[in-house]
Protein backbone atom coordinates (compact mmCIF):
# COMPACT_ATOMS: atom_id res chain seq x y z
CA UNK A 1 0.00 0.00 0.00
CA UNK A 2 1.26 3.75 -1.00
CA UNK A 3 1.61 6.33 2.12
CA UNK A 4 1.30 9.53 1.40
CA UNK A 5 4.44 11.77 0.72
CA UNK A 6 4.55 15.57 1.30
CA UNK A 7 4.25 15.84 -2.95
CA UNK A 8 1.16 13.96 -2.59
CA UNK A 9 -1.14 16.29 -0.36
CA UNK A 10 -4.91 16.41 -1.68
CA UNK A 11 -5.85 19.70 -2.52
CA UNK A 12 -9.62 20.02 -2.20
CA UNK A 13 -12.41 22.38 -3.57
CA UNK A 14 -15.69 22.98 -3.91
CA UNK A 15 -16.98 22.28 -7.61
CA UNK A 16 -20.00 21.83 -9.80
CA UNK A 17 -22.36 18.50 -9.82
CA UNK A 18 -22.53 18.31 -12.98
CA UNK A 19 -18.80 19.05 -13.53
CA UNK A 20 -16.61 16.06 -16.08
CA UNK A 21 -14.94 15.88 -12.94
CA UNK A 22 -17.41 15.28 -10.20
CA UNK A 23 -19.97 13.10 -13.01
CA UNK A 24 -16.33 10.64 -13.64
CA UNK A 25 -15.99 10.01 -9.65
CA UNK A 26 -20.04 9.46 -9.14
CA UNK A 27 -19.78 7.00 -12.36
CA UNK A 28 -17.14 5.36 -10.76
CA UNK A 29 -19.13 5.39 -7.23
CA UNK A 30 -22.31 4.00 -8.81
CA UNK A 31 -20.39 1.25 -10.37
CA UNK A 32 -18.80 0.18 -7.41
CA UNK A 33 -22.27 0.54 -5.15
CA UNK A 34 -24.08 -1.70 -8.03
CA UNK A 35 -21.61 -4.70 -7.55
CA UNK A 36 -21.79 -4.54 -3.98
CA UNK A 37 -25.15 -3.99 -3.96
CA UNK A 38 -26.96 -6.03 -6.64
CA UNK A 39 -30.40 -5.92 -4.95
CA UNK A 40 -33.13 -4.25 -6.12
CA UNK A 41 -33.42 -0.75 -4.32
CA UNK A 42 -30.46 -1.36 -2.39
CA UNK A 43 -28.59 1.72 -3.58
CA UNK A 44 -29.66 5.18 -3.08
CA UNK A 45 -27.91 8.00 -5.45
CA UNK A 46 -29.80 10.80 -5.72
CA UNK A 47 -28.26 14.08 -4.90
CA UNK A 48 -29.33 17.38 -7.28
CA UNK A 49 -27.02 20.31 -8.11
CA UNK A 50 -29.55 22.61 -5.77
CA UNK A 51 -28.72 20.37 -2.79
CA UNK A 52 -25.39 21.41 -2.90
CA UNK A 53 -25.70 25.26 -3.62
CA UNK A 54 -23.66 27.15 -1.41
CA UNK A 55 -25.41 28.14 1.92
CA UNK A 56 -27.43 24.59 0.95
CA UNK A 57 -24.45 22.17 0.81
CA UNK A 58 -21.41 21.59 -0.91
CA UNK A 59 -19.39 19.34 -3.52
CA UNK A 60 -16.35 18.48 -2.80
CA UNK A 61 -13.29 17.17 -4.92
CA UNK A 62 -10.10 16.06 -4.22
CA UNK A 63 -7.27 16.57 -6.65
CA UNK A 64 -3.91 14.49 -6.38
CA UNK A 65 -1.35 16.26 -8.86
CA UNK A 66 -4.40 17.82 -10.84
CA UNK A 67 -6.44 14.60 -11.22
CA UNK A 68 -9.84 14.18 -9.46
CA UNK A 69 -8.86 11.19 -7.00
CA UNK A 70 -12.01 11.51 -4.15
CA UNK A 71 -15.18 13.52 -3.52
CA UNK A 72 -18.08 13.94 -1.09
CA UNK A 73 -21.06 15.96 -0.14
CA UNK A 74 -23.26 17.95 2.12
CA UNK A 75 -26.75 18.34 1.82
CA UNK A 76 -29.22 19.84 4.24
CA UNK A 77 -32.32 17.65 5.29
CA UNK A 78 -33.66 19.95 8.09
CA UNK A 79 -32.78 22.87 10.51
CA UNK A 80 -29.30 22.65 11.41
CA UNK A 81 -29.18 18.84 10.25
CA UNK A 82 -27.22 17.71 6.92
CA UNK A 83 -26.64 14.58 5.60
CA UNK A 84 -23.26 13.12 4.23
CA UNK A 85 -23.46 11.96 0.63
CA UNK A 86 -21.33 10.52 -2.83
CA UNK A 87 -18.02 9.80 -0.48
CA UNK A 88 -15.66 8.16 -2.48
CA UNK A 89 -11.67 7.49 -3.08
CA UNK A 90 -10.50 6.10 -6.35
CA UNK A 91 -9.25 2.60 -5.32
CA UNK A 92 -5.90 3.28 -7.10
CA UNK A 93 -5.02 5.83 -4.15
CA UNK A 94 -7.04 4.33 -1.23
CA UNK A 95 -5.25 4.10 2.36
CA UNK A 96 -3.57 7.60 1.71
CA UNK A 97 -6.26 9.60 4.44
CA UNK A 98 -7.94 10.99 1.45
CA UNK A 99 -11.28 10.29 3.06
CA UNK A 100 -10.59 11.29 6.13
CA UNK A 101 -8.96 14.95 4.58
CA UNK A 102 -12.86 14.84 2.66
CA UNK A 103 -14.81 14.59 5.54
CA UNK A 104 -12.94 16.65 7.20
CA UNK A 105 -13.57 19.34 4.70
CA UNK A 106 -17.37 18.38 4.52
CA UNK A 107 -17.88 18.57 8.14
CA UNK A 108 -15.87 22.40 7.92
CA UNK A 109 -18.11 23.49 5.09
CA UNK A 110 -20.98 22.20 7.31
CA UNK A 111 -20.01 24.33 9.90
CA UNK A 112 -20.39 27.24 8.00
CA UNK A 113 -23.31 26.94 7.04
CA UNK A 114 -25.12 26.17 10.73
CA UNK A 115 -25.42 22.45 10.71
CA UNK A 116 -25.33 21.51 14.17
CA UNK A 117 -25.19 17.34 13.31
CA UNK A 118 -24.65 15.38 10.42
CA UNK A 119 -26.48 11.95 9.31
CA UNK A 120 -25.44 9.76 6.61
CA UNK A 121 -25.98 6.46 5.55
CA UNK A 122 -24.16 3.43 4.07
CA UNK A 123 -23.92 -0.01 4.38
CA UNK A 124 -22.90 -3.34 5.66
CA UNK A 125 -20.55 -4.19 3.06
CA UNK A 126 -18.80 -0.88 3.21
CA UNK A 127 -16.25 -2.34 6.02
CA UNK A 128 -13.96 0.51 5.47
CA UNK A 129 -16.41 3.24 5.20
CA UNK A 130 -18.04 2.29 8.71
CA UNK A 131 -14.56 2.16 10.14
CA UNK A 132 -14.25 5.55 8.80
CA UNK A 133 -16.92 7.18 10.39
CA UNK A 134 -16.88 5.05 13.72
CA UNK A 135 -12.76 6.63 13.32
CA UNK A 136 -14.23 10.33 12.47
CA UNK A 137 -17.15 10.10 16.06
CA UNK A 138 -19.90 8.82 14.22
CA UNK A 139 -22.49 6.69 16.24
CA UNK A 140 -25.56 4.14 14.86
CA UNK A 141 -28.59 5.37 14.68
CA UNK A 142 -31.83 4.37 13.46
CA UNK A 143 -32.70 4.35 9.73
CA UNK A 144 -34.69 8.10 8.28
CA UNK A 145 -35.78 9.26 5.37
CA UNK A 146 -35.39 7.34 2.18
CA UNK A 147 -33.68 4.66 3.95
CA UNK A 148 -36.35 3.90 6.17
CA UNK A 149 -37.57 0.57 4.84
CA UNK A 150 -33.81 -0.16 3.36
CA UNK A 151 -32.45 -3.41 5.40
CA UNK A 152 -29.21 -2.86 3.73
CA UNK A 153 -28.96 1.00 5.07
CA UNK A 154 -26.87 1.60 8.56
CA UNK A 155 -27.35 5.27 9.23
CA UNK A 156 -24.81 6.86 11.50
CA UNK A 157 -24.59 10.57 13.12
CA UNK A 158 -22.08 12.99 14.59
CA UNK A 159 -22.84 16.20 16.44
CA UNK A 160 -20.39 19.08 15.40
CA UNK A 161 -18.97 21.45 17.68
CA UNK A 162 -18.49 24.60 16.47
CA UNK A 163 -15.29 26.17 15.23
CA UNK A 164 -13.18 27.30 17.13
């Protein structure tokens, strides 16, 4: 497995949905979700460009030497409250910190805008991705929203503290 060297830092922004950029990393995130996930209605991908308008949400990319490697997002689901979505790491460049360095971002951009807690959801056979979050203060909770009647959705939380 590749560490990361000083060269290698992620540099991260805030860019379009419908960017080349952030449609080839949610391609690539579909993909994967659809072979883990074969079952109907298993996997849950919806997220529009409004969700992510600034004071709304955010996109997020992550750019090793000028090529989109990860990405994530923000969207708001209620007062204070936004939910965690499209979190992914090429697998060429996985077990660098490159999602932790994109949640990190997300939960700072969160911040900003008010939210108070974030939700998300994923699933059992995301082993890494539930380490992740368990890693990053994340706790179970029970399933909301769309996932609701989803026996393949975990849903997790984390209250933020404010900056400091």
């Amino acid at each position: 497995m590749n560490r990361t060297h000083p060269a290698d830092a992620l540099a991260i922004r805030r860019e379009e949905l419908g960017s080349p950029a952030a449609q080839r990393l949610m391609e690539a995130l579909n993909a994967e979700l659809r072979a883990r996930y074969p079952e109907p209605g298993a996997t849950h991908f919806r997220l529009d460009a409004e969700e992510v308008a600034a004071n709304k949400g955010a996109f997020l990319i992550g750019y090793l030497h000028g090529e989109p490697v990860a990405c994530g997002a923000i969207r708001c689901i209620d007062e204070g409250v936004a939910e965690i979505k499209r979190m992914y790491v090429i697998p060429s460049v996985r077990g660098r910190g490159f999602s932790r360095s994109i949640l990190a971002a997300l939960e700072e951009n969160a911040r900003k805008i008010a939210v108070r807690r974030l939700v998300l959801e994923t699933g059992p056979r995301q082993l890494e991705a539930l380490a992740l979050y368990r890693r990053a203060g994340f706790v179970p909770i029970p399933r909301f929203g769309e996932y609701s009647i989803s026996e393949l959705s975990l849903c997790m939380r984390k209250d933020l503290q404010p900056s400091t």
